[in-house]
Protein backbone atom coordinates (compact mmCIF):
# COMPACT_ATOMS: atom_id res chain seq x y z
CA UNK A 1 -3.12 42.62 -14.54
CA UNK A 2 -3.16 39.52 -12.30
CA UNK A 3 0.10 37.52 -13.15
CA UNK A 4 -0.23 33.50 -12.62
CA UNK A 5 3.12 31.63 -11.90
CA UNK A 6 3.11 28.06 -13.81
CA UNK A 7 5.89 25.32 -13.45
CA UNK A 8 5.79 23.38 -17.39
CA UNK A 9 7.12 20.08 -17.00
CA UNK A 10 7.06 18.62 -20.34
CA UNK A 11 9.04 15.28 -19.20
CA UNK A 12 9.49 12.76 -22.09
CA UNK A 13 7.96 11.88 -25.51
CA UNK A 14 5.00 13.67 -26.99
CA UNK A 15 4.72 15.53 -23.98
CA UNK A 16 7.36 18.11 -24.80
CA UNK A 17 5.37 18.35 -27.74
CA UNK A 18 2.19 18.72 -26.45
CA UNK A 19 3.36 20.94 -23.67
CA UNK A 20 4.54 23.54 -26.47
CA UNK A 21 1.42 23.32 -28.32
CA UNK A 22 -0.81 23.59 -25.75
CA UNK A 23 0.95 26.69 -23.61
CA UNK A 24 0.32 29.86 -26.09
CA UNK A 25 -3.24 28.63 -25.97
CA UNK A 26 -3.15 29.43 -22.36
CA UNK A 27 -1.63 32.20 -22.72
CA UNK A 28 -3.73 33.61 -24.91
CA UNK A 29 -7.04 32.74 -23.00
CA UNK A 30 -5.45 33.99 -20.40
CA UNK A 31 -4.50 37.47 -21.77
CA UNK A 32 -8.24 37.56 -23.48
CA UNK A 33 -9.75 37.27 -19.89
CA UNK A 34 -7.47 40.19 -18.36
CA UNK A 35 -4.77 37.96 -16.63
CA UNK A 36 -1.13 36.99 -17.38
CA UNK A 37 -0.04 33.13 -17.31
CA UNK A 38 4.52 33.13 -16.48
CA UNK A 39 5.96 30.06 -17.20
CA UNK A 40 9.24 28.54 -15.95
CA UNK A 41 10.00 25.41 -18.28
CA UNK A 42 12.49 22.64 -15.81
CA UNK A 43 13.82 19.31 -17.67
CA UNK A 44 13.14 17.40 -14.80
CA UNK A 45 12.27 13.23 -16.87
CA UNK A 46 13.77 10.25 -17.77
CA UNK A 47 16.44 11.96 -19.94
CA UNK A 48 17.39 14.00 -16.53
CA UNK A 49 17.62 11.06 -14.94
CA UNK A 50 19.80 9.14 -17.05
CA UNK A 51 22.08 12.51 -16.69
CA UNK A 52 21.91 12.90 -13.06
CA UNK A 53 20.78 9.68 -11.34
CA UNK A 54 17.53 11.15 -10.10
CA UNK A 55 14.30 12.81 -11.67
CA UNK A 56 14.26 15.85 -10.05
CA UNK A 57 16.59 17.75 -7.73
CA UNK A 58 16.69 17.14 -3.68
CA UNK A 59 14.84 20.80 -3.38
CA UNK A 60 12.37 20.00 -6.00
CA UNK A 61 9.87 20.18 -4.42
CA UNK A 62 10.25 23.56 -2.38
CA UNK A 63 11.40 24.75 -6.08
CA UNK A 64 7.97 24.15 -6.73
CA UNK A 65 6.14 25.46 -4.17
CA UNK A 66 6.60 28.71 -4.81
CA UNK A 67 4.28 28.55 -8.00
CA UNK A 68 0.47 28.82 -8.58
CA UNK A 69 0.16 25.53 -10.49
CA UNK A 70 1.63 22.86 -12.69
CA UNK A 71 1.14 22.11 -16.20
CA UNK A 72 3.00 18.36 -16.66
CA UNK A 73 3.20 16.83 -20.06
CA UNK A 74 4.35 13.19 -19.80
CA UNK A 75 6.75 11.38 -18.01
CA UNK A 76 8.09 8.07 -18.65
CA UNK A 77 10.86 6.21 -21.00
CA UNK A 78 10.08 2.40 -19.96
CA UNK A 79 12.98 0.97 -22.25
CA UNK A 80 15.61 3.09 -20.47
CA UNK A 81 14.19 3.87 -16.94
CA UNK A 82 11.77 1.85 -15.30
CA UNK A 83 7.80 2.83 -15.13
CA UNK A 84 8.25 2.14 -10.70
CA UNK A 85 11.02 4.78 -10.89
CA UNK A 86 10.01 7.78 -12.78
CA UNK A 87 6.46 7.25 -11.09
CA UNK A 88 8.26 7.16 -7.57
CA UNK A 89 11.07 9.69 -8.71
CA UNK A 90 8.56 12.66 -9.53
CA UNK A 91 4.55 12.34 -9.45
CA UNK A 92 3.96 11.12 -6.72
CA UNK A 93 6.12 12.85 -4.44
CA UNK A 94 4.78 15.72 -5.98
CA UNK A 95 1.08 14.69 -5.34
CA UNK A 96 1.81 13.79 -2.20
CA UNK A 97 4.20 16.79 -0.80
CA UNK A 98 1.36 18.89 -1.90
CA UNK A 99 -1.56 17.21 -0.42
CA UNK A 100 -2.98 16.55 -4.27
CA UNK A 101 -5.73 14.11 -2.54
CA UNK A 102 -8.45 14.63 -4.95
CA UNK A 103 -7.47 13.71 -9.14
CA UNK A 104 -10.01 14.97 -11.21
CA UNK A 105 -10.88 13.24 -14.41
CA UNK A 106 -13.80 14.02 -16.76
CA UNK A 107 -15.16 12.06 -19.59
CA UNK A 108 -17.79 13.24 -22.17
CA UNK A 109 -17.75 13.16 -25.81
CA UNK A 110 -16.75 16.34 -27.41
CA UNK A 111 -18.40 17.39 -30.37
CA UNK A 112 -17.54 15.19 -33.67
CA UNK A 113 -15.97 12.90 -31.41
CA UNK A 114 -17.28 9.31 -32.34
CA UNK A 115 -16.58 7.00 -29.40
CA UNK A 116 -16.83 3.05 -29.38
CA UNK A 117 -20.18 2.60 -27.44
CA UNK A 118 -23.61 3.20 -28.97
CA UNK A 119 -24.96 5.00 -25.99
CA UNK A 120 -25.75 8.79 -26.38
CA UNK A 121 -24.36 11.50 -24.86
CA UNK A 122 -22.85 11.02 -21.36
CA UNK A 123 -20.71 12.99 -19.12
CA UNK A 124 -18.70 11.84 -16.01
CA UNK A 125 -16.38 13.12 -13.31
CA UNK A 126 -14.28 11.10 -11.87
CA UNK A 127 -12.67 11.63 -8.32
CA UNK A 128 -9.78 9.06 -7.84
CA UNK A 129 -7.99 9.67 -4.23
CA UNK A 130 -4.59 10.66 -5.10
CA UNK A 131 -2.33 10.28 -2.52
CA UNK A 132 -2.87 6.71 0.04
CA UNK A 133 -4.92 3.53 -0.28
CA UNK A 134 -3.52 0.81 -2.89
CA UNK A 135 -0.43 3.12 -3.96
CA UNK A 136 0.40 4.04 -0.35
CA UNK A 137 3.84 2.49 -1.14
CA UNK A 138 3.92 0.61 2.05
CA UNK A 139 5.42 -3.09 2.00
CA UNK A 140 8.25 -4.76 0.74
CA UNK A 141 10.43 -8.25 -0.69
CA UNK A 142 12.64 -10.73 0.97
CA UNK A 143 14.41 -13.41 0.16
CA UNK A 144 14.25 -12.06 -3.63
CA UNK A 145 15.58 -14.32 -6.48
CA UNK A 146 15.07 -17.74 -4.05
CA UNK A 147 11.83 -20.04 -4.22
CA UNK A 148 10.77 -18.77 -0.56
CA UNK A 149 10.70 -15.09 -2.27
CA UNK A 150 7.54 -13.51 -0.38
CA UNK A 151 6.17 -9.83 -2.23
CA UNK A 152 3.96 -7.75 0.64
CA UNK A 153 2.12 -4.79 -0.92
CA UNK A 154 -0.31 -3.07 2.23
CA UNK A 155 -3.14 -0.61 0.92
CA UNK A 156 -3.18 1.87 3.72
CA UNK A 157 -6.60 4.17 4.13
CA UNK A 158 -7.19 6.34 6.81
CA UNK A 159 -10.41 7.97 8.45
CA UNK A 160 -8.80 11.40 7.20
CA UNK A 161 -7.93 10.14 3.41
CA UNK A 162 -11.25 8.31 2.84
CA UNK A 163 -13.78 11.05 4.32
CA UNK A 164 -11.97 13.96 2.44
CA UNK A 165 -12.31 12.65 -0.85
CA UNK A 166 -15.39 11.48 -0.35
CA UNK A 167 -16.78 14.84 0.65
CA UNK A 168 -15.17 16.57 -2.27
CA UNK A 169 -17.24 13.88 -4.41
CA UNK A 170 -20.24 14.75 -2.44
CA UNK A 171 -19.30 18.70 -3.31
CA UNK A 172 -18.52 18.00 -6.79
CA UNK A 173 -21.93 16.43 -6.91
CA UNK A 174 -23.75 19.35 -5.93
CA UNK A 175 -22.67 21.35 -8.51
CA UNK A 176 -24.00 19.21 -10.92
CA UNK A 177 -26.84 16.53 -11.31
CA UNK A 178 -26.37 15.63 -7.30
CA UNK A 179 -25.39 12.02 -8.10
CA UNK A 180 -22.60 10.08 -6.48
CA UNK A 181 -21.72 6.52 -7.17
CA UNK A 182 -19.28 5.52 -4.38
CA UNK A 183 -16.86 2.25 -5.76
CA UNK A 184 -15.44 -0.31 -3.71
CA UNK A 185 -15.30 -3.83 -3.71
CA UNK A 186 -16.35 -4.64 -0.06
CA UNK A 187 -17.70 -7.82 -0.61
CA UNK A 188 -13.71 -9.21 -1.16
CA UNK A 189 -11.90 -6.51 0.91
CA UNK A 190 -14.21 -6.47 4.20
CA UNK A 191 -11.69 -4.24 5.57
CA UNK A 192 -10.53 -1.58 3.90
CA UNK A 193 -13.69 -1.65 1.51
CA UNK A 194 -16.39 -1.94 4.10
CA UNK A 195 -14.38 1.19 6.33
CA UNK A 196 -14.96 3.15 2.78
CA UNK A 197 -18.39 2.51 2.66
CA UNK A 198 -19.18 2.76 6.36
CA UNK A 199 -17.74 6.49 5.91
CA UNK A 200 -19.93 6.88 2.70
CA UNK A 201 -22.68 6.33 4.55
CA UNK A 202 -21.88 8.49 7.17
CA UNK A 203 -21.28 11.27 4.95
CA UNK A 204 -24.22 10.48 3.16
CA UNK A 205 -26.58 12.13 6.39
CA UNK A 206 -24.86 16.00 5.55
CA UNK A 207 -26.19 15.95 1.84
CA UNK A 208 -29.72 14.80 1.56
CA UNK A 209 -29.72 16.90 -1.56
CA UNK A 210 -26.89 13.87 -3.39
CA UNK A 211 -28.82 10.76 -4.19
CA UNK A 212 -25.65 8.10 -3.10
CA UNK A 213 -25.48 4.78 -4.68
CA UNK A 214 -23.04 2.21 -4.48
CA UNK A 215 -21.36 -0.39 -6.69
CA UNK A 216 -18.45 -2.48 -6.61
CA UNK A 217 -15.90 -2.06 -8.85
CA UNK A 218 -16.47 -4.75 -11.33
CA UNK A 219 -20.48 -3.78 -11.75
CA UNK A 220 -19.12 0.10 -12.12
CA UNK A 221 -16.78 -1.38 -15.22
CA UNK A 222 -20.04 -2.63 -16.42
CA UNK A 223 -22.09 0.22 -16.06
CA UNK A 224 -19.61 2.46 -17.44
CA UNK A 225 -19.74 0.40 -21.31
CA UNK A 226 -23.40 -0.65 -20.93
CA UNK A 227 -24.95 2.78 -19.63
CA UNK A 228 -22.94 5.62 -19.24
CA UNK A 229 -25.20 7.86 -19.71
CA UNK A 230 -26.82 6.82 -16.58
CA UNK A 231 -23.74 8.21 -13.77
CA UNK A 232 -22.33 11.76 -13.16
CA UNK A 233 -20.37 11.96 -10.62
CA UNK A 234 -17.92 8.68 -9.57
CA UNK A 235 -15.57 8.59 -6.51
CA UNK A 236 -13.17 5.50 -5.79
CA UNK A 237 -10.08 4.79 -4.31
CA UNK A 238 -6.23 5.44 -5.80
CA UNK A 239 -6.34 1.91 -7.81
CA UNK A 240 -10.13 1.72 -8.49
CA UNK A 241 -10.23 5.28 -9.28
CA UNK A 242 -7.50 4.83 -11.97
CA UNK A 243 -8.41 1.87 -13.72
CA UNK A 244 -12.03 3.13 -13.71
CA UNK A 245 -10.82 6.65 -15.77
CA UNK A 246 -8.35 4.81 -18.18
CA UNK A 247 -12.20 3.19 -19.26
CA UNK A 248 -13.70 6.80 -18.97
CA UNK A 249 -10.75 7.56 -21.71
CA UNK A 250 -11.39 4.59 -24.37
CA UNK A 251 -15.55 5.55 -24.35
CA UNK A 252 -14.96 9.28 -24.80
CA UNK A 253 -12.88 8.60 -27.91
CA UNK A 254 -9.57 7.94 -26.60
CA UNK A 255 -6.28 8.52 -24.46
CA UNK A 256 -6.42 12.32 -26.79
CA UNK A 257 -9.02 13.04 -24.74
CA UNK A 258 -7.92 12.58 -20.77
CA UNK A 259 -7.39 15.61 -19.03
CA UNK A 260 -6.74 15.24 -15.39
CA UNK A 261 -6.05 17.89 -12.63
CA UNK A 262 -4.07 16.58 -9.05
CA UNK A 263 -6.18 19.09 -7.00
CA UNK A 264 -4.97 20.30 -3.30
CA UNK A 265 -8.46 21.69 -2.50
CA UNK A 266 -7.31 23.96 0.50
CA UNK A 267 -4.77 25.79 -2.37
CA UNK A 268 -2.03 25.55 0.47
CA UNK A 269 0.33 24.44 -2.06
CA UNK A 270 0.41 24.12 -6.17
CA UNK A 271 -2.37 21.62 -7.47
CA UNK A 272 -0.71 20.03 -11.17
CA UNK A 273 -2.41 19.36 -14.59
CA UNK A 274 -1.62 16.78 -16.83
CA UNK A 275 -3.05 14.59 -19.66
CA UNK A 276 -3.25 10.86 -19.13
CA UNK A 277 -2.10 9.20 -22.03
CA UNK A 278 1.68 9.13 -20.98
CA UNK A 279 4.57 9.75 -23.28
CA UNK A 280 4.19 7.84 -26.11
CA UNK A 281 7.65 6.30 -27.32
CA UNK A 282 6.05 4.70 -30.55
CA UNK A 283 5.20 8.41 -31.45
CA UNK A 284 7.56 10.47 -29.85
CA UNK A 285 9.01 13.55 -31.84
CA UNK A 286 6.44 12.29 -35.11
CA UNK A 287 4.35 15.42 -34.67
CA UNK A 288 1.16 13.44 -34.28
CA UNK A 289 0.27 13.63 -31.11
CA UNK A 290 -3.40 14.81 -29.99
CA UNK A 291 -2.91 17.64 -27.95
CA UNK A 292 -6.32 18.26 -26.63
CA UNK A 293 -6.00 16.48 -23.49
CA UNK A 294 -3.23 18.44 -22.35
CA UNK A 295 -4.60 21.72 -23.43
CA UNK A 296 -8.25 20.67 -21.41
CA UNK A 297 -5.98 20.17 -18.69
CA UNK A 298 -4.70 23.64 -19.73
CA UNK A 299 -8.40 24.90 -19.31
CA UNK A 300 -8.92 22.84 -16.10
CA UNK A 301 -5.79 24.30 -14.46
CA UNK A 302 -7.30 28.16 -15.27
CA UNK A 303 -10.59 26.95 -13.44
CA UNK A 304 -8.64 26.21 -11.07
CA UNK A 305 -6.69 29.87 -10.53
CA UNK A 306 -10.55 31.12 -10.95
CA UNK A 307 -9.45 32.53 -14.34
CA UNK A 308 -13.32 30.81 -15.20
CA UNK A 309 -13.76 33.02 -18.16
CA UNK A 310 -10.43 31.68 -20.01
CA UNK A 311 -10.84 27.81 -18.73
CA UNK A 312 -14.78 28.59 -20.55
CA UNK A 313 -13.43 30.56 -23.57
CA UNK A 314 -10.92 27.32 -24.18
CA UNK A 315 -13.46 24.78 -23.59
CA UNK A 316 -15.69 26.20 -26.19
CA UNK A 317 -12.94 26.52 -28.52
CA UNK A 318 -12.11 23.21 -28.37
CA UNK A 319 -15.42 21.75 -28.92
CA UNK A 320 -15.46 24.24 -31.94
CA UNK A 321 -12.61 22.65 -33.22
CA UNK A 322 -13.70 18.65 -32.93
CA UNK A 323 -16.93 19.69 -34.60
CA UNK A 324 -15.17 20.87 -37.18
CA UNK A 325 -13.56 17.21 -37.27
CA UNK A 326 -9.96 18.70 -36.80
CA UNK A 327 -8.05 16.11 -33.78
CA UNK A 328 -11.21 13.81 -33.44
CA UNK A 329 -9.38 10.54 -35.12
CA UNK A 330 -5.63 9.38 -33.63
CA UNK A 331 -3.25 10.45 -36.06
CA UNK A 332 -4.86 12.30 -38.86
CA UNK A 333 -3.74 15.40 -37.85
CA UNK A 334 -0.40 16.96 -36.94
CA UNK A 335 0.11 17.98 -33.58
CA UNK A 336 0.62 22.08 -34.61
CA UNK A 337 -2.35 21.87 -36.77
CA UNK A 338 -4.68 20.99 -34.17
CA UNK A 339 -3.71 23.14 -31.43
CA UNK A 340 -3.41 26.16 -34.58
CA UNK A 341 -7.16 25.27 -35.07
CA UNK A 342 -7.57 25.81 -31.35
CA UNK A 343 -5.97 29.12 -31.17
CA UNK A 344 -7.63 30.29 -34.11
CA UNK A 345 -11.29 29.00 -32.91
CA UNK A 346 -10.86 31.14 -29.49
């Protein structure tokens, strides 16, 4: 029996509780395919913080290496620890140590799922560059507090960055309807924007078999609430790329909904898996959270370890359980009750 080693990082909020629910689905998708999931649960959040002054140890990150994946709930506890700390203090580093360059988001309507839009059925993948670009972290303040206070924030994209997400969009594409819309906004940023599309373009020449178009970020806003139904695959920068899928969220029903995966396509360290919707304080510890997201992550992280069978068998019982209209409205159902209707449907 093939044994998978998985870091769970619930963090803060509804993410412990989501985390929780979520894991014995794994587990027993996993056991139903022929494999073994072993989890090692650390407290690394906000809470640890407060405790310890930082959000994870100094070796945190070799701690981690040593694992197959990571399943991440939510982190973040705004009141008591700033949002630019426990970002800086633990995702990133840990997209970036492991070379998580491509962030996978999809966005479709699962069945009995009513979304805001009147369009039909659509489904999207999303490929946001993960690790440079507008969240490179390069710049800085001076003369803080005076009226001569300057702010410098430097987007930073390299030859390497751009074409490597761009040809994991053109991959991703392959596999399903061979369209790619490329985003950027070149006609304000005629630097970093026009380099992005120059390389698009480029790329373009190895796969005659992906029709390529390109928008600019604002018309791509647009086209994703007007005619969704119309893209498939979507690749954009760190910024674009995560406003874009916060919209993919709100037309597929909701923040329930976003599952994500931090991918390090060459597997030479852990990729991580997390829903999107962050750790919702107002809700924390009600027992109403949706745990679907994190448990899609759940199924995206066993595509992932080529467990393809479980990540299928998880899928489908999820869908089972919206159509049923179990965890398809914010806060009609308790947390446990969903992901019970989950476990029973697989």
């Amino acid at each position: 029996m093939k044994t998978h080693r998985i870091a769970l990082i619930p963090g803060d909020g509804i993410g412990r509780d989501i985390t929780a629910a979520a894991w014995p689905i794994l587990e027993k998708a996993a056991g139903m395919a022929g494999s073994r999931l072993e989890g090692m649960e650390f407290p690394w959040s906000c809470a640890f913080y407060k405790e310890t002054g930082t959000m994870m140890p100094a070796d945190g990150i070799e701690t981690l290496r040593d694992f197959d994946a990571i399943l991440l709930g939510a982190v973040g506890w705004p009141a008591e620890v700033p949002d630019s700390v426990s970002l800086h203090g633990l995702l990133l580093p840990i997209r970036k140590s492991f070379v998580q360059y491509a962030n996978i988001r999809p966005h479709r309507l699962l069945p009995g799922v009513e979304g805001p839009l009147k369009a039909g059925s659509f489904d999207i993948l999303c490929i946001r560059e993960n690790t440079e670009g507008e969240y490179s972290g390069a710049g800085g303040r001076i003369h803080q507090g005076t009226a001569d206070e300057v702010a410098v924030e430097t987007s930073v994209f390299t030859r390497k960055g751009v074409e490597r997400i761009l040809r994991f969009a053109f991959e991703q594409a392959r596999t399903r309807r061979g369209r790619l819309a490329s985003v950027t906004k070149s006609n304000a940023q005629k630097y970093s924007m026009v380099f992005w599309d120059e390389v698009t373009h480029q790329l373009a020449t190895e796969y005659p078999d992906v029709e390529v178009m390109n928008y600019h970020i604002d018309a791509m806003a647009a086209r994703m609430v007007m005619a969704p139904e119309t893209l498939d695959v979507v690749v954009a920068s760190n910024l674009f790329g995560d406003i874009l899928t916060d919209l993919g969220a709100a037309i597929q029903g909701g923040l329930g909904f976003a599952a994500s995966a931090n991918i390090n396509p060459d597997r030479s360290a852990p990729s991580m898996f997390e829903p999107v919707h962050g750790s919702a304080p107002d809700i924390a510890h009600l027992g109403i959270a949706n745990p679907i997201a994190t448990i899609w992550s759940g199924a995206m992280m066993l595509d992932h370890l080529d467990e393809k069978t479980a990540a299928a068998a998880i899928m489908a019982a999820i869908e089972r359980t919206t159509a049923a209209g179990i965890g398809t409205v914010a806060g009609k159902d308790r947390t446990d009750a969903i992901a019970n209707a989950v476990l029973s449907a697989l």
